[in-house]
PDB file of N, CA and C in Angstrom:
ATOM      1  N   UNK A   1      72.821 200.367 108.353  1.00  0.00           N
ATOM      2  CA  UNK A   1      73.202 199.093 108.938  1.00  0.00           C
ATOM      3  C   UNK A   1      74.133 198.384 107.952  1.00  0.00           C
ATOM      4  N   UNK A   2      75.106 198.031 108.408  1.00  0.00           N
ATOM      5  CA  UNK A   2      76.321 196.930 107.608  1.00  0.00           C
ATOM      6  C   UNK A   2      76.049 195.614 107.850  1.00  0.00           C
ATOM      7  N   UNK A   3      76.744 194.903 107.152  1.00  0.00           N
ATOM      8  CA  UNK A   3      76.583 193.317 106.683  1.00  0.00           C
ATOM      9  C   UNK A   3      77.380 192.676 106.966  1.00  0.00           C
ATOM     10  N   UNK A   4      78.285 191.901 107.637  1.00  0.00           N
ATOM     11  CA  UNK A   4      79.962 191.531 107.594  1.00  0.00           C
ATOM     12  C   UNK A   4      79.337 190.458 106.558  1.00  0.00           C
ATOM     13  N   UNK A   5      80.112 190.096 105.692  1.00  0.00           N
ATOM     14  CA  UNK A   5      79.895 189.208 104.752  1.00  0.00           C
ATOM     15  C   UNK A   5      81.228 187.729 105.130  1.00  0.00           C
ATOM     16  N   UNK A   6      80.665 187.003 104.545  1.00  0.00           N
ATOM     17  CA  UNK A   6      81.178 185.808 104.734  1.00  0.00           C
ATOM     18  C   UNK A   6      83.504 185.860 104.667  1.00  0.00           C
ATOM     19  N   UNK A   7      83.800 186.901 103.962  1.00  0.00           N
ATOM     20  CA  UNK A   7      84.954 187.087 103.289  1.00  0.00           C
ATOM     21  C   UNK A   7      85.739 188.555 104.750  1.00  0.00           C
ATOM     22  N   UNK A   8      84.442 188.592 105.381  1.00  0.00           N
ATOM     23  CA  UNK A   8      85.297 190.050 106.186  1.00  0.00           C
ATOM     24  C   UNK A   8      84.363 191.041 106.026  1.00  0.00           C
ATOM     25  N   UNK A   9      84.176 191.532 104.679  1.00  0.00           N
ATOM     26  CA  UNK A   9      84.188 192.760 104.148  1.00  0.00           C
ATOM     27  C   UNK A   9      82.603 193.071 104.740  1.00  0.00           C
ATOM     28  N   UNK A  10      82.526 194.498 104.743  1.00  0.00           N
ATOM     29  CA  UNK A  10      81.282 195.226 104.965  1.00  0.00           C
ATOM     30  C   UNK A  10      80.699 195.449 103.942  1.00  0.00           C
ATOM     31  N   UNK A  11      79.480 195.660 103.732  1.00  0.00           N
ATOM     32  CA  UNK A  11      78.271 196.362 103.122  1.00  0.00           C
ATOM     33  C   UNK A  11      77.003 196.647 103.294  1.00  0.00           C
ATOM     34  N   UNK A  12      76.257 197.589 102.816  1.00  0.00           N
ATOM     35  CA  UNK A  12      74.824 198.276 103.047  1.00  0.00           C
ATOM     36  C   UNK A  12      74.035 197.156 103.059  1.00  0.00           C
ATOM     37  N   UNK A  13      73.609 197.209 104.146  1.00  0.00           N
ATOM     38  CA  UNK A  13      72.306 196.202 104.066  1.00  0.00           C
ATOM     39  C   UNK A  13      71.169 196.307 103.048  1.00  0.00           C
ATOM     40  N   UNK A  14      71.057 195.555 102.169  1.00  0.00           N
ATOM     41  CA  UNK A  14      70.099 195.259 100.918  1.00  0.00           C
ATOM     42  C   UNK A  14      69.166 194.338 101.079  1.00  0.00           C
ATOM     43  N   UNK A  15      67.279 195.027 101.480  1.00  0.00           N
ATOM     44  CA  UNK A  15      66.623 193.727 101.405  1.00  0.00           C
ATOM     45  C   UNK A  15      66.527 193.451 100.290  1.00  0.00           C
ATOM     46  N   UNK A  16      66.681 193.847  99.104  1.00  0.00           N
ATOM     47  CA  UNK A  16      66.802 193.278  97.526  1.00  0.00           C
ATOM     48  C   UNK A  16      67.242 192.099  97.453  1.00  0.00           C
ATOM     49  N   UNK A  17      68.192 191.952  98.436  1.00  0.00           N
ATOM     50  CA  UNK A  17      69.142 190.200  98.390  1.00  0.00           C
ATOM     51  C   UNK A  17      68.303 188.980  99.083  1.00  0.00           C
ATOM     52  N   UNK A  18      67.634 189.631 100.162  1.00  0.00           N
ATOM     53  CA  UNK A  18      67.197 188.403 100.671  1.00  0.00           C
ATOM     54  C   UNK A  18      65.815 187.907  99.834  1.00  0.00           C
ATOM     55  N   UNK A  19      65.051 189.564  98.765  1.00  0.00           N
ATOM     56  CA  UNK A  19      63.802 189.619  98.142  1.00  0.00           C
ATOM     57  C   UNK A  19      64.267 188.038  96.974  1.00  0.00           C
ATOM     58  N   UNK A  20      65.373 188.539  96.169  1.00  0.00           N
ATOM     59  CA  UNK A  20      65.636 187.977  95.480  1.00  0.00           C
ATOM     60  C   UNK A  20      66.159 186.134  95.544  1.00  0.00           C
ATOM     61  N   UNK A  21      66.666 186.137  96.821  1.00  0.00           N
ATOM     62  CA  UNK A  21      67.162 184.454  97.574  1.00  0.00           C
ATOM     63  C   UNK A  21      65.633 183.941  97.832  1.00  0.00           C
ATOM     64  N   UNK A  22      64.801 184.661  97.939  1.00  0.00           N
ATOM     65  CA  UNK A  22      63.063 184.000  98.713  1.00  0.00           C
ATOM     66  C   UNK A  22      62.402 183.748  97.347  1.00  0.00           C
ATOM     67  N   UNK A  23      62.668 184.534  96.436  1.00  0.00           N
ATOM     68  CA  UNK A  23      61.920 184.075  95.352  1.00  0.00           C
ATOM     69  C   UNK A  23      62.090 182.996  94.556  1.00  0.00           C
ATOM     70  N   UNK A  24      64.087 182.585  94.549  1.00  0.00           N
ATOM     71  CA  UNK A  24      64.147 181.329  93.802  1.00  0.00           C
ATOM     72  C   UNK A  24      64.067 180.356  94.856  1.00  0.00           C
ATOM     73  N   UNK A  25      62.856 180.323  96.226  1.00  0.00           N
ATOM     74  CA  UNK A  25      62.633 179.527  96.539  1.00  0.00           C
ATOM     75  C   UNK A  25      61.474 179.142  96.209  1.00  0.00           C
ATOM     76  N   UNK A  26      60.493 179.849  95.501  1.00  0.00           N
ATOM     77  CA  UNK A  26      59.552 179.173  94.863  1.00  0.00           C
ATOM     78  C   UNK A  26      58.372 180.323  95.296  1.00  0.00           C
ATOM     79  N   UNK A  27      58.622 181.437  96.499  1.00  0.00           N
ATOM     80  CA  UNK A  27      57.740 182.344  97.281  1.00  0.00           C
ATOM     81  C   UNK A  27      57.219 182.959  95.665  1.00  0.00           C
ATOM     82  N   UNK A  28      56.009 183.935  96.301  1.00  0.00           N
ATOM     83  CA  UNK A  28      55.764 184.751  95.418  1.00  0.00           C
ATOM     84  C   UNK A  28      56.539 186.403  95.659  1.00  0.00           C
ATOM     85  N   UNK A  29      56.220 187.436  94.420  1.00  0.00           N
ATOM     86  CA  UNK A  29      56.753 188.394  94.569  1.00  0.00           C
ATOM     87  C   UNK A  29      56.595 188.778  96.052  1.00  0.00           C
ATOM     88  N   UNK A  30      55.197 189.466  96.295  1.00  0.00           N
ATOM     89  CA  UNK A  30      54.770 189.757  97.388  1.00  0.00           C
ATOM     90  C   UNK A  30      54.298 188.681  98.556  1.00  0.00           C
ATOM     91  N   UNK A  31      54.899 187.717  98.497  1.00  0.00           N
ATOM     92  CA  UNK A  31      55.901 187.103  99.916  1.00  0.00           C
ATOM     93  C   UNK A  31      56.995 187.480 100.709  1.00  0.00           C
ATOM     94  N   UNK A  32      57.871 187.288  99.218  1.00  0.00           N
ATOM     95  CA  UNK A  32      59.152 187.377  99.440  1.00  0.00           C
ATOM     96  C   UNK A  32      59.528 189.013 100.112  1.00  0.00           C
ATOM     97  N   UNK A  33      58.855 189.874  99.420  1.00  0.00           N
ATOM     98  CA  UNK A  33      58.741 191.187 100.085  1.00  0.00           C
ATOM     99  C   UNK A  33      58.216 191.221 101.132  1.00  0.00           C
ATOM    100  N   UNK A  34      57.219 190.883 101.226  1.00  0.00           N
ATOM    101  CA  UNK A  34      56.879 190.747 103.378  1.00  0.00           C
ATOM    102  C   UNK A  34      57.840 189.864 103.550  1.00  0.00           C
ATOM    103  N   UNK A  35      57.958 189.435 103.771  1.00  0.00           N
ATOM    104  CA  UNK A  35      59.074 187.785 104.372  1.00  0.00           C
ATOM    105  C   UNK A  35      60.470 188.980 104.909  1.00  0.00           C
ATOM    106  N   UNK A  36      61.233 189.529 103.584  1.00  0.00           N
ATOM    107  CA  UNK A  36      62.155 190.419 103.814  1.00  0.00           C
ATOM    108  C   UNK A  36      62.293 191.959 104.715  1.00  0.00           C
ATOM    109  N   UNK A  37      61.129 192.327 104.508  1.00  0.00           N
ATOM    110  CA  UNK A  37      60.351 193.756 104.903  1.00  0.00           C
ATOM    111  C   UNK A  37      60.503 193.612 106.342  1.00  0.00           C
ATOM    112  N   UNK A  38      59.757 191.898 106.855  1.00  0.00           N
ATOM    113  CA  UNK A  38      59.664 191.777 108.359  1.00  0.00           C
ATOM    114  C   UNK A  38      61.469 190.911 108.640  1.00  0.00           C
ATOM    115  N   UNK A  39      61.933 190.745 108.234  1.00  0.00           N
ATOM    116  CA  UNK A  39      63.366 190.189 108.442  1.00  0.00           C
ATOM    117  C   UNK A  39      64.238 191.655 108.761  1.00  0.00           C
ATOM    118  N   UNK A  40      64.199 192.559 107.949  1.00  0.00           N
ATOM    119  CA  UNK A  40      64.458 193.834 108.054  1.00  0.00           C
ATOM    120  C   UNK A  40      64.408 194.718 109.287  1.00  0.00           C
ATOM    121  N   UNK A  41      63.035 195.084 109.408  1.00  0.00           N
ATOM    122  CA  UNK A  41      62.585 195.412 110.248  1.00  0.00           C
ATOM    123  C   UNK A  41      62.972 195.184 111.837  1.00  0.00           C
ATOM    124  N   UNK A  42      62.996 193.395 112.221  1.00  0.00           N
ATOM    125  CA  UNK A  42      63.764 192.866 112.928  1.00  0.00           C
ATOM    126  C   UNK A  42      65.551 193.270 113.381  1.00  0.00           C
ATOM    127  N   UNK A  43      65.928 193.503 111.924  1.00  0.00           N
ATOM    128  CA  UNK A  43      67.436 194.028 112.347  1.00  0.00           C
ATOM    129  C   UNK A  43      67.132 195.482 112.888  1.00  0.00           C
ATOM    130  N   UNK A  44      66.509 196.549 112.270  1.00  0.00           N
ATOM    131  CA  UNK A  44      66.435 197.639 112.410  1.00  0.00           C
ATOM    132  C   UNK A  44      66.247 197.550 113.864  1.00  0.00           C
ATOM    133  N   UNK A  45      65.107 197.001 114.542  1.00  0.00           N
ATOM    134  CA  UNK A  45      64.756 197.240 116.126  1.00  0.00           C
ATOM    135  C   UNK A  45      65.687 196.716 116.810  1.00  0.00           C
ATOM    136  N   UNK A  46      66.942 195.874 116.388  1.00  0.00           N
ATOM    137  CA  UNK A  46      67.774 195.324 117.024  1.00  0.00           C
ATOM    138  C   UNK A  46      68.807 196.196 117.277  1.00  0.00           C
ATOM    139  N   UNK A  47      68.709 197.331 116.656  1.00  0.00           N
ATOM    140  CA  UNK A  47      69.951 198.554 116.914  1.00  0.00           C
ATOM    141  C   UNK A  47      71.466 198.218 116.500  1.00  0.00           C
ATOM    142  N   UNK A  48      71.675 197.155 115.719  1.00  0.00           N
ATOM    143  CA  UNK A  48      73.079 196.889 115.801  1.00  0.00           C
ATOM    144  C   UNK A  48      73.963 197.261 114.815  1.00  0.00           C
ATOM    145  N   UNK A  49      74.926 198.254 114.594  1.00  0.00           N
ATOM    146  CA  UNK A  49      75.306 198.299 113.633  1.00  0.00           C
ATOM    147  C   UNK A  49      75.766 197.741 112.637  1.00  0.00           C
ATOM    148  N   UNK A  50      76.331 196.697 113.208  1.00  0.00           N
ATOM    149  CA  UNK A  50      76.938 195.167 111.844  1.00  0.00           C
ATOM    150  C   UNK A  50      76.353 194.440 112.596  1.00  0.00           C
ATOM    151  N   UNK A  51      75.636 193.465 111.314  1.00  0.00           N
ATOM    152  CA  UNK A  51      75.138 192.330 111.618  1.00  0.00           C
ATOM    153  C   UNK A  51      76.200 191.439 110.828  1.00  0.00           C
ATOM    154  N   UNK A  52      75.884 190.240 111.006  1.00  0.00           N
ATOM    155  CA  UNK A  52      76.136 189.220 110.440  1.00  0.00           C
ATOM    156  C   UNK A  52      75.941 188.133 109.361  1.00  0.00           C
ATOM    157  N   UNK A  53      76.366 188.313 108.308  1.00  0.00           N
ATOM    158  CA  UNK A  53      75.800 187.323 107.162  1.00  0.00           C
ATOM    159  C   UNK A  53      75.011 186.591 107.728  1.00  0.00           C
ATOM    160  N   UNK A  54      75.609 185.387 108.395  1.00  0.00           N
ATOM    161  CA  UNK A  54      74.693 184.218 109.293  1.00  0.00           C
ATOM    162  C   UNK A  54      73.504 184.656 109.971  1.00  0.00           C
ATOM    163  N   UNK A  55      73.130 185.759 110.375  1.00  0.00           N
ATOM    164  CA  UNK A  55      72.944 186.361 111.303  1.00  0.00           C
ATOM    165  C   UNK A  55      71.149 186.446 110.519  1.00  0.00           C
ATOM    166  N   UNK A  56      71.594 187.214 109.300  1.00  0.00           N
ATOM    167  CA  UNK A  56      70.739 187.176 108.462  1.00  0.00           C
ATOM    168  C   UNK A  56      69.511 186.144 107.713  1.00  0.00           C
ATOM    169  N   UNK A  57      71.058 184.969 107.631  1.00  0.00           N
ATOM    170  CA  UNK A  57      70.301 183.754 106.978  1.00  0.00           C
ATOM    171  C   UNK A  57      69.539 182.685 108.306  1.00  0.00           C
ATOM    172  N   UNK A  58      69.879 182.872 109.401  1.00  0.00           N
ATOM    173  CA  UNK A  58      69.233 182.508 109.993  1.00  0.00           C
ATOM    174  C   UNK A  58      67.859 182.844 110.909  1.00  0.00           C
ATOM    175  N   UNK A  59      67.365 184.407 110.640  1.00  0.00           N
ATOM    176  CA  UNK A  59      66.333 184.893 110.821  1.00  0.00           C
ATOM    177  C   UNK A  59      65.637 184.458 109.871  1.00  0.00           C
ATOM    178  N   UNK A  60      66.301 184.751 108.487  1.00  0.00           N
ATOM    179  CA  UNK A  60      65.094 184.541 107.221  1.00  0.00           C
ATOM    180  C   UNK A  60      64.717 183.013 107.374  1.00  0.00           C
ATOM    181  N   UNK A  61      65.283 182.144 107.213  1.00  0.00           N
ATOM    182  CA  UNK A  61      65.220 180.613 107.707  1.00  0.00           C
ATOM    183  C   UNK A  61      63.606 180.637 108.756  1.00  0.00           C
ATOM    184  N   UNK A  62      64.192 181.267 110.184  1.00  0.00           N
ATOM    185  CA  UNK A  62      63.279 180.699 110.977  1.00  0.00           C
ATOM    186  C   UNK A  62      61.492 181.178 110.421  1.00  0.00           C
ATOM    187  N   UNK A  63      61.657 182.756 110.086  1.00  0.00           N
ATOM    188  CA  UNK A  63      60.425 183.336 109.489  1.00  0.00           C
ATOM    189  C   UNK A  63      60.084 182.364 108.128  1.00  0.00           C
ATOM    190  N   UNK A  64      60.533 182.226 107.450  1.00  0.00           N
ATOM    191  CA  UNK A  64      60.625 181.336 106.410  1.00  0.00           C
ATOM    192  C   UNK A  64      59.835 179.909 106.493  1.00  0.00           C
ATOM    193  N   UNK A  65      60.563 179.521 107.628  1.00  0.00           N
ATOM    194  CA  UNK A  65      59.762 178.090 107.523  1.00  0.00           C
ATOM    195  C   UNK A  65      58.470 177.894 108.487  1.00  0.00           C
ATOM    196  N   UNK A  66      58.023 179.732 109.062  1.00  0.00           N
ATOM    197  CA  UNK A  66      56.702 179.442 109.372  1.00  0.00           C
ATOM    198  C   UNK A  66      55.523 179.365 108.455  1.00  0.00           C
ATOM    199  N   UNK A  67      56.056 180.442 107.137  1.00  0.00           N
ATOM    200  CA  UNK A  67      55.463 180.682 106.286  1.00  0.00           C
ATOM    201  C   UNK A  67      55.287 179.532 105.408  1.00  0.00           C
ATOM    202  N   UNK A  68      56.362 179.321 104.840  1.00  0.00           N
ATOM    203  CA  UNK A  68      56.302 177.893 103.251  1.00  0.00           C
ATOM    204  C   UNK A  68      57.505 176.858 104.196  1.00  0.00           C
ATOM    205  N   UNK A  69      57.687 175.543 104.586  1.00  0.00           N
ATOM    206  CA  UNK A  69      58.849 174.957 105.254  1.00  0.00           C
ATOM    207  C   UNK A  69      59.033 174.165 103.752  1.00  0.00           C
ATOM    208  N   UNK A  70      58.787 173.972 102.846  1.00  0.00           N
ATOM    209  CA  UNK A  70      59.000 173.752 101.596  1.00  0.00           C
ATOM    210  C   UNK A  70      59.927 174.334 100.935  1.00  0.00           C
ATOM    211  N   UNK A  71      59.265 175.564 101.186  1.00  0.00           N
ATOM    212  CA  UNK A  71      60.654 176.581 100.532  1.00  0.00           C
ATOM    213  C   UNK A  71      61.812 177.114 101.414  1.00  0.00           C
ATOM    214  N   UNK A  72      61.593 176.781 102.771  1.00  0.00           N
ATOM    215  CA  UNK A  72      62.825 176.912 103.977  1.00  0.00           C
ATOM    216  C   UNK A  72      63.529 175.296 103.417  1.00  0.00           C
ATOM    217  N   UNK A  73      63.041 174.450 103.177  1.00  0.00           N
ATOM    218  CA  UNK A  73      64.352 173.735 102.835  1.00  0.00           C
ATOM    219  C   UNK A  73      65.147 173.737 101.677  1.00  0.00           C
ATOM    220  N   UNK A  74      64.372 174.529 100.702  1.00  0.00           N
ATOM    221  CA  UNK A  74      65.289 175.091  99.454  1.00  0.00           C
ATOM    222  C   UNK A  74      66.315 176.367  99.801  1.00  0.00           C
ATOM    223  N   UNK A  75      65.573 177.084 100.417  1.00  0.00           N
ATOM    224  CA  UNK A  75      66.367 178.122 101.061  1.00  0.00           C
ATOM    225  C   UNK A  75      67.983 177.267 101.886  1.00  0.00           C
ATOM    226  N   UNK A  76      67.516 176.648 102.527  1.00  0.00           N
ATOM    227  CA  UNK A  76      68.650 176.269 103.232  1.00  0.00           C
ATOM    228  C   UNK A  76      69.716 175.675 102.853  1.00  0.00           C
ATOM    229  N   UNK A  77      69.335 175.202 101.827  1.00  0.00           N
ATOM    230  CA  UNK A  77      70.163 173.908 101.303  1.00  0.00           C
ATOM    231  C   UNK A  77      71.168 174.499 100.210  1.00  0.00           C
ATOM    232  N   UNK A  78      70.615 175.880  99.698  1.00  0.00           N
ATOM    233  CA  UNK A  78      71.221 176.568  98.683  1.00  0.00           C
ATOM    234  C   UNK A  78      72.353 177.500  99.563  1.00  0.00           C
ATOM    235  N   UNK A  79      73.310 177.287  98.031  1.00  0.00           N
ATOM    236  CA  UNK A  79      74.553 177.674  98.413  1.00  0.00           C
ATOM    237  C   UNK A  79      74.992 178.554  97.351  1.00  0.00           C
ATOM    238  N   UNK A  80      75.443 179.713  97.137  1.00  0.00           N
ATOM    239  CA  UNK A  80      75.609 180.630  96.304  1.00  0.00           C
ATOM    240  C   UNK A  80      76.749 179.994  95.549  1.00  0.00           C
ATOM    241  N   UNK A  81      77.125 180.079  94.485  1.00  0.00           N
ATOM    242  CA  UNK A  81      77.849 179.668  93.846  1.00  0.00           C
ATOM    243  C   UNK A  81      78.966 180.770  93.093  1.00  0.00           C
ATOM    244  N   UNK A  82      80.216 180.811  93.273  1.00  0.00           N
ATOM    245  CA  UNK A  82      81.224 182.280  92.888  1.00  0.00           C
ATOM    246  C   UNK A  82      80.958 182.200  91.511  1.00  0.00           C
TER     247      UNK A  82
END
């Protein structure tokens, strides 16, 4: 599964990225790994070959703020920085 990223470009879908965005929201290790695992999973049954950056951040978001909405508004509010 590919990624369109914010710039165009494609890449391998990595739950490492979203493991790693859930944790500096305050989640624990093994949150952030279920949290991602089932975000994942979700794309996989969706069959699609490119997804969408957005596409992404707004699944993790909604799963997110069933779990911690504490840490869905850190999540959200953060903005990667170049």
């Amino acid at each position: 599964m590919q990624v369109q990223k914010k710039d165009g470009s494609l890449q391998e879908f990595d739950s490492e990225k979203i493991v790693n965005g859930l944790l500096n929201t305050g989640l624990s290790a093994e949150e952030a790994e279920d949290l991602a695992s089932e975000a994942e999973d979700f794309f996989i049954e969706s069959a699609k070959e490119t997804i969408n950056w957005q596409e992404i951040k707004t699944k993790v978001l909604e799963l997110l703020k069933e779990v911690n909405p504490d840490a869905a508004q850190t999540f959200e509010s953060y903005q990667k920085t170049k």
